[in-house]
C-alpha atoms as a PDB file:
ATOM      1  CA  UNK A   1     104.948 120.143 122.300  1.00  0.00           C
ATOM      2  CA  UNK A   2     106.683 121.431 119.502  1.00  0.00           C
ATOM      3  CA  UNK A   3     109.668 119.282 118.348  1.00  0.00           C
ATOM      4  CA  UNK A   4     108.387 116.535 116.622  1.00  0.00           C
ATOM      5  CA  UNK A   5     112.116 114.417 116.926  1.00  0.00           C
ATOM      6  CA  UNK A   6     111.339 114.400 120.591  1.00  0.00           C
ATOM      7  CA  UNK A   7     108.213 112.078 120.258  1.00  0.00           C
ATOM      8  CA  UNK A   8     109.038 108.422 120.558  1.00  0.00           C
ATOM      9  CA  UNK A   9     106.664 105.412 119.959  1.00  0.00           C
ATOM     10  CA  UNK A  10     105.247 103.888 123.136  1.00  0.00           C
ATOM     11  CA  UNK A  11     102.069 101.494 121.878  1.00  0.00           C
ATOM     12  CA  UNK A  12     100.269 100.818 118.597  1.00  0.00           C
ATOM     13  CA  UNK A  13      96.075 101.299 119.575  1.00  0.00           C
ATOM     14  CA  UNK A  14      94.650  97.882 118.569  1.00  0.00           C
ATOM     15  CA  UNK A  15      91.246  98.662 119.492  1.00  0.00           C
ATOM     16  CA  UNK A  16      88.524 100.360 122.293  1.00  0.00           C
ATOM     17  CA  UNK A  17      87.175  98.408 125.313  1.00  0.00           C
ATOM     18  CA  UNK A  18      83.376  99.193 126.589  1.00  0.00           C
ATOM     19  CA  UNK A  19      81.703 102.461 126.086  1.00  0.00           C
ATOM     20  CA  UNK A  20      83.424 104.743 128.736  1.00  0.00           C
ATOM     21  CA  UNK A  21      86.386 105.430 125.298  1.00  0.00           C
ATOM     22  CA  UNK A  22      89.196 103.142 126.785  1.00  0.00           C
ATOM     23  CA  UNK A  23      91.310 102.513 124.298  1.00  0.00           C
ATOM     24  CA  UNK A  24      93.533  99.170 124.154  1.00  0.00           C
ATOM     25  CA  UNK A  25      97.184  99.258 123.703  1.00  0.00           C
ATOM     26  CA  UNK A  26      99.644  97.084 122.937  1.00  0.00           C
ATOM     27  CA  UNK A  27     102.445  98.159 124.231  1.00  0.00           C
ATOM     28  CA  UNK A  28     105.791  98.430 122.305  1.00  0.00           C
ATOM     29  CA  UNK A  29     107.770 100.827 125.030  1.00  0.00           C
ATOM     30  CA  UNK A  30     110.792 100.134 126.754  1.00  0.00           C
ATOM     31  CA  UNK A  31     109.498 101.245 129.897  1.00  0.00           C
ATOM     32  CA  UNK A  32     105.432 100.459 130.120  1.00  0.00           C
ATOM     33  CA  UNK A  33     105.643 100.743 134.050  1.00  0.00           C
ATOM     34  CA  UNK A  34     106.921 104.475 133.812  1.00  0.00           C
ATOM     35  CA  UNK A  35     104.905 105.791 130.248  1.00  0.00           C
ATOM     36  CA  UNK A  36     101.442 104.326 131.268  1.00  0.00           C
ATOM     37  CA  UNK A  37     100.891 106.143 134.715  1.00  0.00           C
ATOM     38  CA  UNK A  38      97.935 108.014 135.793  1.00  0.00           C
ATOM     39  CA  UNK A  39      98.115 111.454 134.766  1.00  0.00           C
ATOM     40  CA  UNK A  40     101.245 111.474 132.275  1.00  0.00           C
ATOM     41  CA  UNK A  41     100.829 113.003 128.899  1.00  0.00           C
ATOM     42  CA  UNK A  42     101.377 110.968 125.806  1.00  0.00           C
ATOM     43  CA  UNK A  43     100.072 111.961 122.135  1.00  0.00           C
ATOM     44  CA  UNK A  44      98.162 110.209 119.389  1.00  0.00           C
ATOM     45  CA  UNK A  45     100.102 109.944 115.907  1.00  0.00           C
ATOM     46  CA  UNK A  46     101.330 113.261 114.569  1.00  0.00           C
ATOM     47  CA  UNK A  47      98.758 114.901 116.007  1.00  0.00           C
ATOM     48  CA  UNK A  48     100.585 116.655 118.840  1.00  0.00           C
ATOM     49  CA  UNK A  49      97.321 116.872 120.682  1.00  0.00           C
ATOM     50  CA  UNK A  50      98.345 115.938 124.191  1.00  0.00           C
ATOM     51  CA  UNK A  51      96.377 113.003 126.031  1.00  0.00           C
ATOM     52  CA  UNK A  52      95.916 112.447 129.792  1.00  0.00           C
ATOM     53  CA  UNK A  53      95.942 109.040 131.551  1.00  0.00           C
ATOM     54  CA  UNK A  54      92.678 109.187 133.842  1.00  0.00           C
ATOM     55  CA  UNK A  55      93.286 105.160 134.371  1.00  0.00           C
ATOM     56  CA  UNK A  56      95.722 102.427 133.576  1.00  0.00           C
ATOM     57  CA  UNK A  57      94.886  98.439 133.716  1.00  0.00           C
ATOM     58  CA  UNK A  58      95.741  95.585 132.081  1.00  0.00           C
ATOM     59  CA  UNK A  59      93.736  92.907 130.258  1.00  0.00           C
ATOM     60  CA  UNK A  60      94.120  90.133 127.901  1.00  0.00           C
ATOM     61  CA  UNK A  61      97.785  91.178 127.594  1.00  0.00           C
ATOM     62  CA  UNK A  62      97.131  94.389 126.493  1.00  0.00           C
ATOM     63  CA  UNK A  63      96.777  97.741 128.439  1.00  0.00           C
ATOM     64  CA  UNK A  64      93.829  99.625 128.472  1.00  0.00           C
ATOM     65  CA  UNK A  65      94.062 103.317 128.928  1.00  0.00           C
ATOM     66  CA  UNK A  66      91.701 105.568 129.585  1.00  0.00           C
ATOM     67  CA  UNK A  67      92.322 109.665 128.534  1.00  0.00           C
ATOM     68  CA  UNK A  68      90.679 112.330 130.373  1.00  0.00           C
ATOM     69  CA  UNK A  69      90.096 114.023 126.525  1.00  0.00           C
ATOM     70  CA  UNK A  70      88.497 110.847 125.530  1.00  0.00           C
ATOM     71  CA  UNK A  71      84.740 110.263 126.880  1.00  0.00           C
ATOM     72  CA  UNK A  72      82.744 107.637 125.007  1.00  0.00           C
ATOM     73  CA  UNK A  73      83.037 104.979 122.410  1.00  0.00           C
ATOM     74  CA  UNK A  74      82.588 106.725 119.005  1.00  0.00           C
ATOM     75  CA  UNK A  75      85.038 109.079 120.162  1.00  0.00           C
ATOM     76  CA  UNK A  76      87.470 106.311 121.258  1.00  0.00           C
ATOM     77  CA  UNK A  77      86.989 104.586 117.575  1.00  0.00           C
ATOM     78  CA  UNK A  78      88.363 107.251 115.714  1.00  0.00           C
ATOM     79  CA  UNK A  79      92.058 106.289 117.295  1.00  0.00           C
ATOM     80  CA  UNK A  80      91.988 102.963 116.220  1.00  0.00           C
ATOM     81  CA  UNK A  81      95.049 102.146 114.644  1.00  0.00           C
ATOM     82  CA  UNK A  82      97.054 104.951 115.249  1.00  0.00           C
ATOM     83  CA  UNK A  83     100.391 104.796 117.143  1.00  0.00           C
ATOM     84  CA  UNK A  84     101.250 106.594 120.900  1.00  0.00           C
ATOM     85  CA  UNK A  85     103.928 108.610 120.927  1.00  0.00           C
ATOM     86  CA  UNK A  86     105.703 109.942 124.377  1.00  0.00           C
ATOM     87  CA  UNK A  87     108.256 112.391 124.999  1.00  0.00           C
ATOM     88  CA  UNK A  88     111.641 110.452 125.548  1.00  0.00           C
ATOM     89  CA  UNK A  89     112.856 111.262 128.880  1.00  0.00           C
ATOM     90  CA  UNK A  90     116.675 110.185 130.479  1.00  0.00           C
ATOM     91  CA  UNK A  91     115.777 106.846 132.186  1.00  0.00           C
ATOM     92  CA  UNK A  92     118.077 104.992 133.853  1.00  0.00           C
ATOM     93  CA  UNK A  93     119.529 102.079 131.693  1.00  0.00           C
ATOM     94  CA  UNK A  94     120.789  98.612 133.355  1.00  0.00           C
ATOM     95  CA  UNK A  95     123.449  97.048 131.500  1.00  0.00           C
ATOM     96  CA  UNK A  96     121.914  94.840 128.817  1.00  0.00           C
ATOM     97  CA  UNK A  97     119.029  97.461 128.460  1.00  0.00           C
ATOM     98  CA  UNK A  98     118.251  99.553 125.682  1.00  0.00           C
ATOM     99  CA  UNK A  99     115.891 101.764 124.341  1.00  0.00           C
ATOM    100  CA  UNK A 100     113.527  99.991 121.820  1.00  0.00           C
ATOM    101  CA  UNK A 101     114.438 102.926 118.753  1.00  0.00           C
ATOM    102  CA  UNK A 102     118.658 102.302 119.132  1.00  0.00           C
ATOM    103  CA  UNK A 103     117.717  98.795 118.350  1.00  0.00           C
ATOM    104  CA  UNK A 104     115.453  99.132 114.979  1.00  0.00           C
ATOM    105  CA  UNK A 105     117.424  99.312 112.487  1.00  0.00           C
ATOM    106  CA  UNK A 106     120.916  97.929 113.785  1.00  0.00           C
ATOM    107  CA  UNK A 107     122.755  95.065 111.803  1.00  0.00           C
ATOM    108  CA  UNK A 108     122.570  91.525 113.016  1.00  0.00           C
ATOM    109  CA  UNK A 109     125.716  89.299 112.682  1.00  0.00           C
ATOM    110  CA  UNK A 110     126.220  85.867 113.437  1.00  0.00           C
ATOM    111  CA  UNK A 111     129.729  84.726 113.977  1.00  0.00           C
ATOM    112  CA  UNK A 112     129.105  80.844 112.114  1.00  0.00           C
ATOM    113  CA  UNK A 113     126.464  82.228 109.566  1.00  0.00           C
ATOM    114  CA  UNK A 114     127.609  85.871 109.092  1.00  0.00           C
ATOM    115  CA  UNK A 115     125.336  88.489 108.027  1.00  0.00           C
ATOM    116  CA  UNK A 116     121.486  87.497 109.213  1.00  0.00           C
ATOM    117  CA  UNK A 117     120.137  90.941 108.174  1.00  0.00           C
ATOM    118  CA  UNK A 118     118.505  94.061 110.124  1.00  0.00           C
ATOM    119  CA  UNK A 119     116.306  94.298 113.001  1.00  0.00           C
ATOM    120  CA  UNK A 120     113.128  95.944 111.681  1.00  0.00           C
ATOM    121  CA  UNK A 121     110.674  95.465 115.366  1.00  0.00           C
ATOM    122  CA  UNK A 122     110.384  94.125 119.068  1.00  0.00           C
ATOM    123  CA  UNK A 123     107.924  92.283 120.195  1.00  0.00           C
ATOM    124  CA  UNK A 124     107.307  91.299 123.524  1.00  0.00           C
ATOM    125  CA  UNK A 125     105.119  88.478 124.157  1.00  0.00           C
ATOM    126  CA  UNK A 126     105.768  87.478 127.561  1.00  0.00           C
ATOM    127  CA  UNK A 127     109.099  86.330 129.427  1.00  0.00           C
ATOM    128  CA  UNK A 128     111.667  88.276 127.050  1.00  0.00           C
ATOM    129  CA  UNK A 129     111.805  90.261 123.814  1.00  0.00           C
ATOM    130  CA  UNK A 130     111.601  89.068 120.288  1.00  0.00           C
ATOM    131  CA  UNK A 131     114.000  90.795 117.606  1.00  0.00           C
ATOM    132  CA  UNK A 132     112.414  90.544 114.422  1.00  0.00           C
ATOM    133  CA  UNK A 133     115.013  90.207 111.829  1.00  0.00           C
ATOM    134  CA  UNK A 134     114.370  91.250 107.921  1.00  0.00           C
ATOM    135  CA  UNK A 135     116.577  89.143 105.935  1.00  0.00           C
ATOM    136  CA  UNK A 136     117.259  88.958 102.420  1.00  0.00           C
ATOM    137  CA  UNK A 137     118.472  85.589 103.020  1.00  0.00           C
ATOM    138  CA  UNK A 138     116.109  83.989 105.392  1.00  0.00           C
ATOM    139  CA  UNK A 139     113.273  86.377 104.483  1.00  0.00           C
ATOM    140  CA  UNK A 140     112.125  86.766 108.451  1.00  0.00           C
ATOM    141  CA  UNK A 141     113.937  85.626 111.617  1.00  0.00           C
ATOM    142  CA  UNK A 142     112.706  85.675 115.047  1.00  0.00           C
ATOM    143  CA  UNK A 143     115.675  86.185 117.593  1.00  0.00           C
ATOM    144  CA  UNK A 144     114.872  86.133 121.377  1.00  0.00           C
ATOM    145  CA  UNK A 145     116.615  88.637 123.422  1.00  0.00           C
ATOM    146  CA  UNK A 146     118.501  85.901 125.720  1.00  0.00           C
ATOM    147  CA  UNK A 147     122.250  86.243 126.805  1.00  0.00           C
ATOM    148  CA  UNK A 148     123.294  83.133 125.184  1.00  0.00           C
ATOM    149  CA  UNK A 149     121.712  84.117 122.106  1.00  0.00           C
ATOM    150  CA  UNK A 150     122.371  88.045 122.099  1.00  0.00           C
ATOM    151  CA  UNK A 151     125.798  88.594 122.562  1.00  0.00           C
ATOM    152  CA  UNK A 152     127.239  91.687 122.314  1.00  0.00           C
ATOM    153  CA  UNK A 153     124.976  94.534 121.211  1.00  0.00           C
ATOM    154  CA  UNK A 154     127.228  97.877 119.616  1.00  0.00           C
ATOM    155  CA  UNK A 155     125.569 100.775 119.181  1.00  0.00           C
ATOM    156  CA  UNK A 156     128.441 102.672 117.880  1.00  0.00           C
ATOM    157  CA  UNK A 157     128.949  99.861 115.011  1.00  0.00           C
ATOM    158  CA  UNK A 158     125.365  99.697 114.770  1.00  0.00           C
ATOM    159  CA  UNK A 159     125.801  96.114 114.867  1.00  0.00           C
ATOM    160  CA  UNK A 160     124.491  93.157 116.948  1.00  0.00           C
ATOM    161  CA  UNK A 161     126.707  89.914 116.890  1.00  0.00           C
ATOM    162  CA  UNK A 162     124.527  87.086 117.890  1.00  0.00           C
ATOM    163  CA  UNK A 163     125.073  83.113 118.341  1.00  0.00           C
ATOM    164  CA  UNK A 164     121.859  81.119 115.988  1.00  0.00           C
ATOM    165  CA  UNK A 165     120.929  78.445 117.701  1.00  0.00           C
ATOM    166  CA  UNK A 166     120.313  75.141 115.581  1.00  0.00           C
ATOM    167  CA  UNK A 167     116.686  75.250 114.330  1.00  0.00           C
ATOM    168  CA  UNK A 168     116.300  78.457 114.603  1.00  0.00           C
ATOM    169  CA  UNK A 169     116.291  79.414 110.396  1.00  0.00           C
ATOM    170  CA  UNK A 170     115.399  76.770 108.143  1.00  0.00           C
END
């Protein structure tokens, strides 16, 4: 691996599991299904030292991997905090899909309360994604990733136009 803009993030390592070096992930890809199978390569922050998956499961919401590289727990503890990165390969988009880095950073609009701010993460707690929004304005706004509240993303604009729904911002 050599070009560094080819690395995408793909979890955030929250913390180990047991003593056999699992390492827990939560997950922050667009495609967990595809970037957490046995024997793909990802790489721990910046480090460009490729990883292995010997073994995928989930628990607690969280994934736990565990690397061929890594064997025990005091190895596994010196990851702890660090982010995974994978090599972003052409998947197949759906309409209404997107890949988690064209999002960051776009501009979110609402068309009764006009400029909300700029999406700054995803989170992805269970049923559909969360767009956290950093707003001068409102400070923080959590936006879920629903059609009737999402509705149009452009990527060209770099803009999201979105429909608030009452209660939503104080």
């Amino acid at each position: 691996m050599t070009n560094k803009e080819k690395l995408f993030n793909v979890g955030k390592i929250v913390g180990t599991h047991g003593i056999k070096g699992e390492l827990k992930i939560a997950s922050i890809t667009d495609f967990p299904e595809k970037r957490y199978q046995k024997e793909n390569v990802l790489y721990i922050e910046n480090k460009e030292v490729p990883v292995t998956i010997e073994s995928v499961r989930i628990h607690k919401g969280n994934y736990l991997l565990k690397f061929m590289e890594i064997n025990n727990l005091t190895e596994a503890e010196k990851f702890k905090g660090k982010t995974l990165k994978s090599i972003h390969e052409n998947d197949e988009l759906k309409e209404n899909e997107f890949y988690y880095s064209d999002i960051i950073g776009l501009g979110v609009v609402d068309n009764k309360l006009g400029e909300i701010g700029e999406i700054s993460e995803i989170l992805s707690p269970g049923a559909n994604d969360v767009w956290v929004v950093k707003s001068k304005k409102y400070k923080e706004v959590l936006i879920p990733y629903i059609p009737s509240v999402i509705l149009n993303v452009d990527l060209t604009k770099k803009i999201v136009t979105v429909d608030i729904p009452e209660g939503l911002i104080d």
